[in-house]
Protein backbone atom coordinates (compact mmCIF):
# COMPACT_ATOMS: atom_id res chain seq x y z
CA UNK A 1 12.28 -8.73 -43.37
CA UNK A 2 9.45 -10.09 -45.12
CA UNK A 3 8.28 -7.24 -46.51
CA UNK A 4 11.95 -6.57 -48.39
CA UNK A 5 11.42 -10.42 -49.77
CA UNK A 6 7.44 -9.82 -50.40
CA UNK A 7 8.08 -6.79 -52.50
CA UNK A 8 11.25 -8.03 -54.05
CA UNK A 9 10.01 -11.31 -55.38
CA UNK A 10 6.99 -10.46 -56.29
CA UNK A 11 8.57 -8.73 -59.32
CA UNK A 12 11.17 -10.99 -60.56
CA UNK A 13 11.52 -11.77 -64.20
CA UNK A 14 13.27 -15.12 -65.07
CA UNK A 15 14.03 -15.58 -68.78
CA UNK A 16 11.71 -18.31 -70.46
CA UNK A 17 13.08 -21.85 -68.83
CA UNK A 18 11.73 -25.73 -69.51
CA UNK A 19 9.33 -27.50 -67.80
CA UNK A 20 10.67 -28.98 -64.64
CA UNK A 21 11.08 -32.39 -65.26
CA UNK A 22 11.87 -33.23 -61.53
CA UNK A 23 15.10 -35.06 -61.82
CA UNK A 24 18.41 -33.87 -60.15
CA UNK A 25 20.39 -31.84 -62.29
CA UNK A 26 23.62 -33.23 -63.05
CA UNK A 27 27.30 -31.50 -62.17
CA UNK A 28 27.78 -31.45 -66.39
CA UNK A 29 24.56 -29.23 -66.68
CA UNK A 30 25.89 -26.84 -63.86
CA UNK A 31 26.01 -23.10 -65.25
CA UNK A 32 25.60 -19.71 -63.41
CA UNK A 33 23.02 -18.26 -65.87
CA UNK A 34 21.91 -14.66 -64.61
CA UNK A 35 19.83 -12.84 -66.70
CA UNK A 36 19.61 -8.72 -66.63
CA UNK A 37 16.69 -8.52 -65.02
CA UNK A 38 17.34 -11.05 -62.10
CA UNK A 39 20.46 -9.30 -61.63
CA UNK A 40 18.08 -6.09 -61.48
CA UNK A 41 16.60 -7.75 -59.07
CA UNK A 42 19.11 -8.89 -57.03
CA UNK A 43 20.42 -5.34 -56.92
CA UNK A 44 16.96 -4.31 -55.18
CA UNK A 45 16.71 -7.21 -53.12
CA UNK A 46 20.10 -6.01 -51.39
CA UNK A 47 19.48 -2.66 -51.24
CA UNK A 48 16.25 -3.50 -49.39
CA UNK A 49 17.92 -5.86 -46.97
CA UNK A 50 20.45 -3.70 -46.03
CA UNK A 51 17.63 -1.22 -44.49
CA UNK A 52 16.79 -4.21 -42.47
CA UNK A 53 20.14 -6.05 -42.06
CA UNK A 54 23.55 -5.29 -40.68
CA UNK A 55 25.89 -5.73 -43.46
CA UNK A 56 29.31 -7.17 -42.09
CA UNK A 57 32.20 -4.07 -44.15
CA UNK A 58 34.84 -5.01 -42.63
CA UNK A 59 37.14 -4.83 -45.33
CA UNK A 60 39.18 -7.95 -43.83
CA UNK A 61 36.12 -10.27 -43.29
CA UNK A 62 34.52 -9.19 -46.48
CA UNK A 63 37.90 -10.11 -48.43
CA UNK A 64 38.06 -13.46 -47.16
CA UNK A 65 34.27 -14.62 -48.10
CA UNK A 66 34.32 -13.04 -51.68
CA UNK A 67 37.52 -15.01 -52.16
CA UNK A 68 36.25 -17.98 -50.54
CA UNK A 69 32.97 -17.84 -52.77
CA UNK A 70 35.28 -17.20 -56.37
CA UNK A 71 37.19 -20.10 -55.45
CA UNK A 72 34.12 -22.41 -54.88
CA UNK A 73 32.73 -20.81 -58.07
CA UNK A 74 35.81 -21.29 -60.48
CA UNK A 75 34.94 -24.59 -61.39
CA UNK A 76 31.42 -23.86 -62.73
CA UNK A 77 30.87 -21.82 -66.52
CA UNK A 78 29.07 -18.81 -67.01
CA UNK A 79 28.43 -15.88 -65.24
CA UNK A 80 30.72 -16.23 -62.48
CA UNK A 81 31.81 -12.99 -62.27
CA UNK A 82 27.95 -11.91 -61.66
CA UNK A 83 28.12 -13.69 -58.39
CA UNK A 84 27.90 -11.41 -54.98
CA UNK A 85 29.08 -12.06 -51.80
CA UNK A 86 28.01 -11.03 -48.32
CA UNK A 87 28.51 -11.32 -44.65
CA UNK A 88 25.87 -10.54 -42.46
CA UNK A 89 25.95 -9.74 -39.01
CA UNK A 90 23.77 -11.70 -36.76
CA UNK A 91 24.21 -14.62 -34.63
CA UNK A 92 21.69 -16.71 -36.37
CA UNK A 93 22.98 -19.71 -37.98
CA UNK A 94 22.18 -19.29 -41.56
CA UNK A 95 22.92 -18.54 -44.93
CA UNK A 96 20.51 -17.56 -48.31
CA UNK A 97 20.91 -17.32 -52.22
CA UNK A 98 19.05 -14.56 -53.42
CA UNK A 99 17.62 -13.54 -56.57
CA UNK A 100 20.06 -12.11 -59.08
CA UNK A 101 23.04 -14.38 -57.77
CA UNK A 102 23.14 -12.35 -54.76
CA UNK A 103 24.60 -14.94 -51.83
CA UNK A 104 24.65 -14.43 -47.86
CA UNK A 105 26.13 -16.31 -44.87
CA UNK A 106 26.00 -15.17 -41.21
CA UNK A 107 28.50 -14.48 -38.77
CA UNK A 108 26.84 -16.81 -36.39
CA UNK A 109 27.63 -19.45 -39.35
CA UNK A 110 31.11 -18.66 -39.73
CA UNK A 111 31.47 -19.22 -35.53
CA UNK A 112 29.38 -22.13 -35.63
CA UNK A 113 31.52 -23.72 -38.30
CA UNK A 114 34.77 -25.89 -36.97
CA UNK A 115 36.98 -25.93 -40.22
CA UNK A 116 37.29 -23.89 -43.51
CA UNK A 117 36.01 -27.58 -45.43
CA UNK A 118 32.13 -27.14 -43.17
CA UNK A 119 31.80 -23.12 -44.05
CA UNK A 120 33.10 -23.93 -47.90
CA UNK A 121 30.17 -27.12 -47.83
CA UNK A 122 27.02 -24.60 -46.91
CA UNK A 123 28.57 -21.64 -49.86
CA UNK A 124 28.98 -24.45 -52.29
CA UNK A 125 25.14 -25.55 -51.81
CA UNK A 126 24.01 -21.80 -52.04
CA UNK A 127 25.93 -22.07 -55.20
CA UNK A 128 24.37 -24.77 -56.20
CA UNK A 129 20.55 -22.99 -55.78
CA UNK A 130 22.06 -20.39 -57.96
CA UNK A 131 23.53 -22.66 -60.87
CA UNK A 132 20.44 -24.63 -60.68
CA UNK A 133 17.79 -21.48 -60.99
CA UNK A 134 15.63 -22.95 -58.60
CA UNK A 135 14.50 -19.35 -57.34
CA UNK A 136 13.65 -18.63 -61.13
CA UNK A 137 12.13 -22.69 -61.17
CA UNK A 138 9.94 -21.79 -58.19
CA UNK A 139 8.16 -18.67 -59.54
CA UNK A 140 7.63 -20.80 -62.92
CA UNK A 141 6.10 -23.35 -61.19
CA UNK A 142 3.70 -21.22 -58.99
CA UNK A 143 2.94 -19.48 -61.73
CA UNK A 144 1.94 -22.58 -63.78
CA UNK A 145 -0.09 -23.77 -60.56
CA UNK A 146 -1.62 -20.34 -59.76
CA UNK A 147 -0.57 -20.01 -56.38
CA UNK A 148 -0.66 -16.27 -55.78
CA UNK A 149 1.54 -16.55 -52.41
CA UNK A 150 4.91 -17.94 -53.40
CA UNK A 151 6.24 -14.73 -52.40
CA UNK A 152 5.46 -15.45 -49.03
CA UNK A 153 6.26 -18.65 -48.67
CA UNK A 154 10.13 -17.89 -50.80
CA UNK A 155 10.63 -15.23 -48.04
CA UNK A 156 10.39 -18.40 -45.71
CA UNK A 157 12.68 -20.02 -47.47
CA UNK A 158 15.06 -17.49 -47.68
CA UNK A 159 15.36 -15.07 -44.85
CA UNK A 160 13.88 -17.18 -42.44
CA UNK A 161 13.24 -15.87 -38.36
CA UNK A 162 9.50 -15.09 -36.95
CA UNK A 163 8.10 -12.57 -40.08
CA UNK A 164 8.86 -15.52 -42.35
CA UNK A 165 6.95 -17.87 -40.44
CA UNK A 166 4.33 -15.97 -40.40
CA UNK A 167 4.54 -15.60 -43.83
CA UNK A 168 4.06 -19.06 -44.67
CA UNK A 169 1.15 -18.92 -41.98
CA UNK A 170 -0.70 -17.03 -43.82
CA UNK A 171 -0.68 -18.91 -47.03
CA UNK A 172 -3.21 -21.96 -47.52
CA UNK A 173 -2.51 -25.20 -46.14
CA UNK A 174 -2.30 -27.42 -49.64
CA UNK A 175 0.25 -24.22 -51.01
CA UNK A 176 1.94 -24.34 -48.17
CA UNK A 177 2.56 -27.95 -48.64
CA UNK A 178 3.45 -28.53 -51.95
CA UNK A 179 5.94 -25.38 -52.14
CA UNK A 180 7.50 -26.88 -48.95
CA UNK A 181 7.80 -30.54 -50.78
CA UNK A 182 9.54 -28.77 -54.14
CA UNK A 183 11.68 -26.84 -51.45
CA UNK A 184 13.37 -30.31 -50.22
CA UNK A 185 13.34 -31.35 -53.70
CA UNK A 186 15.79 -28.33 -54.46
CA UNK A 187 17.51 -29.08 -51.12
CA UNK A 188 18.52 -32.59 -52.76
CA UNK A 189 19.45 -31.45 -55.89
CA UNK A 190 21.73 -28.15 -54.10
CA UNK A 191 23.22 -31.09 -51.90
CA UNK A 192 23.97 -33.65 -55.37
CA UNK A 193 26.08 -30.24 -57.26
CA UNK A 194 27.37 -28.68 -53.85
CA UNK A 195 29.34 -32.13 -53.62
CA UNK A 196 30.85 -31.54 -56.65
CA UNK A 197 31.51 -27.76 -56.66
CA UNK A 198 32.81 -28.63 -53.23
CA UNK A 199 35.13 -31.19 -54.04
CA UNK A 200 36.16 -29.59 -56.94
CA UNK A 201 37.34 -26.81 -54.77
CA UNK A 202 39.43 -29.16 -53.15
CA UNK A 203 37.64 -29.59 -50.19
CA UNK A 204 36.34 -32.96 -48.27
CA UNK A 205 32.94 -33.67 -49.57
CA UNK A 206 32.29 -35.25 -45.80
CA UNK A 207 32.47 -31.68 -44.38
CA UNK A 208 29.01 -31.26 -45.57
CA UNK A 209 27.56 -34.40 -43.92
CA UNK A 210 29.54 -33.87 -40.57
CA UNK A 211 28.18 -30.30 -40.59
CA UNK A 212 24.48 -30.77 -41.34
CA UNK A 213 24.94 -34.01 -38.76
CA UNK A 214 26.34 -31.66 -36.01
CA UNK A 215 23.87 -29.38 -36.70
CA UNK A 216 20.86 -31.60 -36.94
CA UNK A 217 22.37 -33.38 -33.43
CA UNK A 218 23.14 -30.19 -31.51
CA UNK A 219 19.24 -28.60 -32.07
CA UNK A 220 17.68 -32.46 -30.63
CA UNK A 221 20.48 -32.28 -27.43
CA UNK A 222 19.22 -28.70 -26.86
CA UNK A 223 15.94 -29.01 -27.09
CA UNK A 224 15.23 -25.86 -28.90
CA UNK A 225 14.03 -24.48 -31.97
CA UNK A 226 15.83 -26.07 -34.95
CA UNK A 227 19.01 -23.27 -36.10
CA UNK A 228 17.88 -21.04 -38.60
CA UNK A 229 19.65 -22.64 -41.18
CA UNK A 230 17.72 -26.05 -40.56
CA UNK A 231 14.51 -24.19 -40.70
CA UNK A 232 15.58 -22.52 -44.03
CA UNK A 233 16.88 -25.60 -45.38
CA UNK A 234 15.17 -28.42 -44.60
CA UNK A 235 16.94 -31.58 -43.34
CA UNK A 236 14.97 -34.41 -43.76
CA UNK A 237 16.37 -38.51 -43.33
CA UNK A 238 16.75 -38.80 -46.91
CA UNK A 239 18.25 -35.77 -47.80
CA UNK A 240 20.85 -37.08 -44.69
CA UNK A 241 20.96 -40.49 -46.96
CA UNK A 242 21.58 -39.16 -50.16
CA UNK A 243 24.40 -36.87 -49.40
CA UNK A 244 26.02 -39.81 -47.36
CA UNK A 245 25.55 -42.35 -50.04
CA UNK A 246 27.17 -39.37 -52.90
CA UNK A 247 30.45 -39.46 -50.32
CA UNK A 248 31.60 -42.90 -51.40
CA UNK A 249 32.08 -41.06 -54.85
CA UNK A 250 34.90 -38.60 -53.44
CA UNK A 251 38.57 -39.31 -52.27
CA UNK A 252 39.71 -37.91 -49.69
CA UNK A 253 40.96 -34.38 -49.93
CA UNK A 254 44.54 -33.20 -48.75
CA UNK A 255 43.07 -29.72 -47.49
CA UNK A 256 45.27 -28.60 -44.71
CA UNK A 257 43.98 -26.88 -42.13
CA UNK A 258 43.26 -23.43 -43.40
CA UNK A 259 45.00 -19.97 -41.23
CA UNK A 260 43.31 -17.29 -43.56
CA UNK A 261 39.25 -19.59 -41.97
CA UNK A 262 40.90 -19.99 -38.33
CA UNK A 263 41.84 -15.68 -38.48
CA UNK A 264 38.71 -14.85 -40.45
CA UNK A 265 36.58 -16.58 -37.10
CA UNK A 266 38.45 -15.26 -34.71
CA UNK A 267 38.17 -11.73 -36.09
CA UNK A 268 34.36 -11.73 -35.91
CA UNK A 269 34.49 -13.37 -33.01
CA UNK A 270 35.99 -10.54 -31.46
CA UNK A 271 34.21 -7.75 -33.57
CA UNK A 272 31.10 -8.61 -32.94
CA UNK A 273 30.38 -11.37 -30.11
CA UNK A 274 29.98 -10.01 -26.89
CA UNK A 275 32.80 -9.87 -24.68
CA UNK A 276 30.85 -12.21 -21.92
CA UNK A 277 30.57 -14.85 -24.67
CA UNK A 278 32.97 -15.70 -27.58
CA UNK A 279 34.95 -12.25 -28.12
CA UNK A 280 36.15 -12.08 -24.51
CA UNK A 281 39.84 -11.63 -23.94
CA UNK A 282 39.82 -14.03 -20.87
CA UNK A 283 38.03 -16.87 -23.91
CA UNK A 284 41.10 -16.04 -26.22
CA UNK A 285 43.61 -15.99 -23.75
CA UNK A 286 42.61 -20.08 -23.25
CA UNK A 287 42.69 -20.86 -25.98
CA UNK A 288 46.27 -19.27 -27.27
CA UNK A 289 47.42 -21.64 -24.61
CA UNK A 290 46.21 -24.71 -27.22
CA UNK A 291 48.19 -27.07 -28.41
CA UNK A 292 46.16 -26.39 -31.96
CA UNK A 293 48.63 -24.83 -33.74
CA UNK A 294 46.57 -22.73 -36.06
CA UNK A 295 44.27 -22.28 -33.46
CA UNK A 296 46.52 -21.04 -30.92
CA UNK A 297 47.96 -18.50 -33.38
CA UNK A 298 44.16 -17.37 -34.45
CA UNK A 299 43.25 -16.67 -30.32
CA UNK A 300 46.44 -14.68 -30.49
CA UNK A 301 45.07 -12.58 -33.49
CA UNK A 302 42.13 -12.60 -31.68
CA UNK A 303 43.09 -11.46 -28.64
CA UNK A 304 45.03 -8.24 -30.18
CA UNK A 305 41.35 -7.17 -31.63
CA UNK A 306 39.57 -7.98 -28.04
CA UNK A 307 41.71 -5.83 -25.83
CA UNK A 308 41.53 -2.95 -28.93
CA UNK A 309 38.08 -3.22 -28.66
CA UNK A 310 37.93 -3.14 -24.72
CA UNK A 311 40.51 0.11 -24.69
CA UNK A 312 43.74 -2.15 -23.55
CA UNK A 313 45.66 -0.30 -26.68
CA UNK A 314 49.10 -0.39 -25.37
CA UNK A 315 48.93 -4.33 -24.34
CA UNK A 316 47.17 -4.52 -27.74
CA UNK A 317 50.15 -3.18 -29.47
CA UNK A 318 52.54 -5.13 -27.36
CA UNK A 319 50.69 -8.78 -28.09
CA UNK A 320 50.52 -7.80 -31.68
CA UNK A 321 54.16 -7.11 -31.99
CA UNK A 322 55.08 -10.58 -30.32
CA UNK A 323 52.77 -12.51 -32.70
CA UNK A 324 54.38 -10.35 -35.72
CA UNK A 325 58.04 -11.33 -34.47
CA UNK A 326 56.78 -15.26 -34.49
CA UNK A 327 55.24 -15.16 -37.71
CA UNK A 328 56.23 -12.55 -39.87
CA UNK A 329 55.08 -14.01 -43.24
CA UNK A 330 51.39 -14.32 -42.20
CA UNK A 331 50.76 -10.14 -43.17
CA UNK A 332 47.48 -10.42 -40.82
CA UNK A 333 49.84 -9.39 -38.46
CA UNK A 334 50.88 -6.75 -39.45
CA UNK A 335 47.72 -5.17 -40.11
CA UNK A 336 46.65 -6.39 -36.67
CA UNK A 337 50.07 -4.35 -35.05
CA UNK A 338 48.82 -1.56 -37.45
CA UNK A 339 45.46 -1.44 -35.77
CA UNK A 340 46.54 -1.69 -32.54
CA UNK A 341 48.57 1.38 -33.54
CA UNK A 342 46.41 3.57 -34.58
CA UNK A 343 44.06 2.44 -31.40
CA UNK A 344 47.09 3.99 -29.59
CA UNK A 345 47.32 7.23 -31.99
CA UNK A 346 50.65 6.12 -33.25
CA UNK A 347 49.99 6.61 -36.91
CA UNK A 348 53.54 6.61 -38.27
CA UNK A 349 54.31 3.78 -36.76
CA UNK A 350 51.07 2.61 -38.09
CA UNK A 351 52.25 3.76 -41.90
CA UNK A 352 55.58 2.19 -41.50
CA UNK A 353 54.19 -1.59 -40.28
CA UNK A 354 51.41 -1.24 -43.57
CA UNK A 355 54.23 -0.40 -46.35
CA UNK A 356 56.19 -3.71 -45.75
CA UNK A 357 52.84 -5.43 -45.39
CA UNK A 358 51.99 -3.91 -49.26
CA UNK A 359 55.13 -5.75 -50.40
CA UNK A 360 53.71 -9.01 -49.54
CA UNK A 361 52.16 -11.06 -52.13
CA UNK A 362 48.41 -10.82 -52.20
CA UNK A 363 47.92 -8.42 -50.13
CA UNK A 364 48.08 -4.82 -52.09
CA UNK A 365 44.45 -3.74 -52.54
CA UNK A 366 43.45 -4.96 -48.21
CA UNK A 367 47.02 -3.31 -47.20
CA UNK A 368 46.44 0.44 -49.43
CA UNK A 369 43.52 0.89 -47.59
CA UNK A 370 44.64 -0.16 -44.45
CA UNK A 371 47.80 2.28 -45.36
CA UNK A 372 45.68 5.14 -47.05
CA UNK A 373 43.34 5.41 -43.59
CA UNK A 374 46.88 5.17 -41.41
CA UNK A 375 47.81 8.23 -43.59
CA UNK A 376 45.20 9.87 -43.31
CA UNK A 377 45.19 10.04 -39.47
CA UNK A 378 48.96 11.27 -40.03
CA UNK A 379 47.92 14.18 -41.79
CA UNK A 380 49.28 12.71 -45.03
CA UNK A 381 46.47 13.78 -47.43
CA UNK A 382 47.57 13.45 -50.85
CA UNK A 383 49.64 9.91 -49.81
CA UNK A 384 46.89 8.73 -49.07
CA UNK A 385 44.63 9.70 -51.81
CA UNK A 386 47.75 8.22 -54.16
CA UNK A 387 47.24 4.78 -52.41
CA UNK A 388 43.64 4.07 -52.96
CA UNK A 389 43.73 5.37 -56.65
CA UNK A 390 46.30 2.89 -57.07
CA UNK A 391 44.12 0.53 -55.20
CA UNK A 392 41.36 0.82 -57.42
CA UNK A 393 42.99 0.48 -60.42
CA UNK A 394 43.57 -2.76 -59.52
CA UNK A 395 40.17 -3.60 -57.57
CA UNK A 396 37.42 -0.91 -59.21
CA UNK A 397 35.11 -2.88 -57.38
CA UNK A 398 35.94 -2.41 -53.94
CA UNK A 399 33.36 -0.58 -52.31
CA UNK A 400 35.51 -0.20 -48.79
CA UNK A 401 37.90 1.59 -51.26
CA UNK A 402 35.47 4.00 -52.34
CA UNK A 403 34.19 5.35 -49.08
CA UNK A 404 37.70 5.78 -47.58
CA UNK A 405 38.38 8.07 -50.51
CA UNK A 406 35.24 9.69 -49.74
CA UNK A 407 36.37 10.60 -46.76
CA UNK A 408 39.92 11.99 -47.54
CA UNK A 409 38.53 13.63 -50.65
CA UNK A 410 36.47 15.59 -47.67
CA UNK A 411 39.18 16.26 -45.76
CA UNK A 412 41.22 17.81 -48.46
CA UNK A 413 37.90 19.67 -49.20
CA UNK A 414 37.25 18.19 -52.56
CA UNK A 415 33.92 18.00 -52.34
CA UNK A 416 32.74 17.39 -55.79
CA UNK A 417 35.48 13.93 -55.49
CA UNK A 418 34.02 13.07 -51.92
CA UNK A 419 30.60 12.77 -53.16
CA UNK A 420 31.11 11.33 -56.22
CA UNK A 421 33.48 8.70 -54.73
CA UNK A 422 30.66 8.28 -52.09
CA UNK A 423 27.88 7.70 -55.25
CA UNK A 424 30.38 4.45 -56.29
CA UNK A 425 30.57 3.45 -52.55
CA UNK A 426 26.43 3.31 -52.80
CA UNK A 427 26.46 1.71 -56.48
CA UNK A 428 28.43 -1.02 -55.51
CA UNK A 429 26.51 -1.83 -52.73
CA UNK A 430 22.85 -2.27 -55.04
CA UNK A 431 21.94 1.44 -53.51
CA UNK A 432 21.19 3.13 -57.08
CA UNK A 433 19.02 5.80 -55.83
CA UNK A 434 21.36 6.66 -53.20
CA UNK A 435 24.49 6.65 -55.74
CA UNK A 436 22.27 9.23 -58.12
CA UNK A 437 21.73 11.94 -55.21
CA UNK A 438 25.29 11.66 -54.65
CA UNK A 439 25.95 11.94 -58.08
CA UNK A 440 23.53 15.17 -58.11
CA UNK A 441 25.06 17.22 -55.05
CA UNK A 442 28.98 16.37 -56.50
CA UNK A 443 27.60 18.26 -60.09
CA UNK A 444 26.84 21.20 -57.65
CA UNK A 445 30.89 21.34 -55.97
CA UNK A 446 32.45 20.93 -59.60
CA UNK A 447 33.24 24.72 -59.98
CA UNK A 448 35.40 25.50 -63.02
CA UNK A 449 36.31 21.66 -64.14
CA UNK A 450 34.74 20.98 -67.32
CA UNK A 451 36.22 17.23 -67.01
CA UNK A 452 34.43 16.76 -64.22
CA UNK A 453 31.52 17.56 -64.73
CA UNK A 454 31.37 15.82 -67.60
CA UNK A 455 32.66 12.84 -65.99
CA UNK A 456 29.58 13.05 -63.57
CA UNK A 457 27.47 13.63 -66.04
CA UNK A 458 27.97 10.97 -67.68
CA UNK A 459 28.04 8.50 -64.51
CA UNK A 460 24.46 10.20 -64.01
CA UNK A 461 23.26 9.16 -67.48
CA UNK A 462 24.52 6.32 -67.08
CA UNK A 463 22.87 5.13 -63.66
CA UNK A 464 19.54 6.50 -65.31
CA UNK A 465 19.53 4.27 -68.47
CA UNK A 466 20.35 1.62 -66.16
CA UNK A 467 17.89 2.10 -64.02
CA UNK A 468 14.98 2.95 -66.98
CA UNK A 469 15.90 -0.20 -68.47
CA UNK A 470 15.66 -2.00 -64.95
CA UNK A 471 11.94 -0.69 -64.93
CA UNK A 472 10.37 -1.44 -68.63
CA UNK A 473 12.28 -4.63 -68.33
């Protein structure tokens, strides 16, 4: 992974800034200023990790972290909308803000976590290294000091594991250290405005401390390296100090426990743990039995997505339409029914659950394409073609939405519409070179359509000036 953060750092271009005057940034100066070229750089950045990382698309999972990140971000000015949010999938314990307000956070964070409040506290101080340009800061300041391997050591910083170690081996002792001392300095100043974009969220600012605590505690009882996320973020005594000292600042926050963080965990839980460790149905079955409320109702969810997963469809669909009868407001369950469905080839049925779940509020873009693939496996081409356009009307940058339609545009043998679908699937995930041979082979399947080839066309110029701008930039 060092390579993708060697080569993608190397090259960023920050927009003239100040001299760092080394004092903490205050909450009123908080801005998310991206630039076109850091952006540009984000873009590659991404596109290069996700040749080396597992990019969670579950369209579920990746729902609930983008909205989790905009509401963490609504309090700040700027370029909010620029933000990006990703899940990873790995069972490392970590989190990064990239260039080009690109931001990350690992499935083996959102299990490690124990309330919505302790996920929300490490997103709100990546937030905070985006607002306060401290990647942009750092290559100024190595720049001014001539250090030609800040590269290295920022893929430490970032990406972590054994490549960035050795990264930051190979750099010269006295670099090594004073990059490392401006890193905790940015850790400090992250903590100061993550308290405040926390809070502001409406979150307790003392899930931060109890979190880095936990975290700091857990790695001494074990014995063991320190989690990724400690080694990426350093966590020194007074970093400990001054976030404890900023809680006397906060009231206490009446955040309720949160169904939408309990469902989310439980869902990659059982997606992508193992089933002899925390995605087994025997774990799940436990803890259903809790007197935890929310928690017994997420082990339920849970549990339908386990015994999918391990072939049990029938029991799958049977548990999901017992949780659905309890709680039919929550419309998690009824995508969950819907799944265990179509696990059981039972489509219709499948279509039926989905259209009441569109009805309910805040939930039309997820449930279309949940609907659009369950009509699809019906044999119900066009419906489901209908569903996603409607879909992306209303979310044009959706990139789930775009590859489903990729696929049924195939299946109705559209093939110019499949690939050029597929090219906005690619776009939207920082892949420009991939979206442009998309874009190429779809001009080859227009046949007799003048619109659409001029509407490819036109995508492909475009991409291009985007992309020749990117590079004299």
């Amino acid at each position: 992974m060092t390579g993708i953060a060697l080569g993608a750092l190397a090259c960023l271009t920050t927009a003239p800034l100040p001299a760092d005057s080394g004092h903490l940034l205050t909450p009123a100066q908080a801005s998310i200023v991206i630039p076109p070229g850091e952006e540009a750089m984000g873009r590659e950045f991404i596109a290069a990790a996700r040749q080396q990382l597992a990019f969670v698309e579950d369209p579920l999972l990746v729902r609930y972290i983008e909205n989790l990140g905009q509401r963490l971000a609504a309090g700040l000015g700027g370029d909010t909308d620029r933000l990006r949010f990703f899940l990873i999938e790995s069972k490392l314990v970590n989190a990064f803000a990239g260039p080009g307000g690109r931001l990350a956070v690992f499935t083996g964070l959102v299990t490690t976590t124990r309330s919505e409040a302790e996920l929300a506290s490490v997103m709100a101080h990546e937030i905070a290294h985006v607002a306060q340009r401290h990647l942009p800061r750092m290559m100024e300041r190595a720049a001014r000091r001539k250090i030609p391997t800040t590269a290295g050591i920022l893929a430490a910083i970032l990406l972590g594991g054994q490549a960035g170690a050795a990264a930051m081996a190979a750099t010269t002792g006295a670099a090594m250290s004073d990059q490392l001392r401006y890193s905790r300095e940015f850790e400090r100043e992250a903590d100061v405005l993550g308290l405040t974009i926390l809070t502001d969220a409406n979150y307790p600012a003392d899930a931060m401390m109890d979190f880095l605590k936990r975290l700091d505690q857990e790695s001494r009882l074990q014995s063991a390296e320190a989690p990724e996320y400690l080694r990426t973020h350093p966590l020194t005594q007074n970093r400990l100090g001054l976030v404890e000292s900023r809680l006397r600042q906060y009231g206490d926050a009446g955040n309720p426990p949160s169904l939408d963080y309990f469902h989310a965990r439980a869902r990659v839980r059982a997606l992508f743990e193992s089933p002899q460790s925390g995605g087994s149905v025997a774990g799940f079955l436990h803890e259903a039995e809790s007197a935890d409320i929310p928690g017994a109702r997420a082990a339920r969810y849970g549990l339908v997505l386990a015994l999918i997963r391990q072939g049990e469809n029938a029991r799958a669909v049977e548990t999901a339409m017992a949780l659905r009868a309890d709680y039919l407001e929550y419309p998690l369950y009824g995508i969950a029914l819907a799944e265990a469905l179509l696990a059981e080839g039972r489509a219709l049925e499948a279509v039926e659950v989905l259209e009441s779940v569109q009805e309910q509020e805040g939930f039309a873009v997820i449930a279309a394409y949940y609907l659009a693939d369950a009509l699809m496996k019906s044999g119900q081409l066009k419906a489901a073609r209908l569903s996603l356009r409607r879909a992306l009307r209303e979310a044009p940058k959706n990139a789930a939405l775009y590859k489903l339609l990729a696929r049924i545009e195939g299946e109705r043998n559209q093939w110019a519409q499949s690939f050029q679908a597929l090219a906005e699937y690619h776009f939207l995930r920082d892949e420009l070179e991939r979206a442009l041979g998309h874009l190429r082979t779809a001009a080859t399947h227009v046949g007799e359509s003048a619109y659409l080839k001029a509407s490819i066309d036109a995508r492909i110029k475009e991409i291009e000036k985007y992309m020749a701008g990117r590079a004299n930039g």
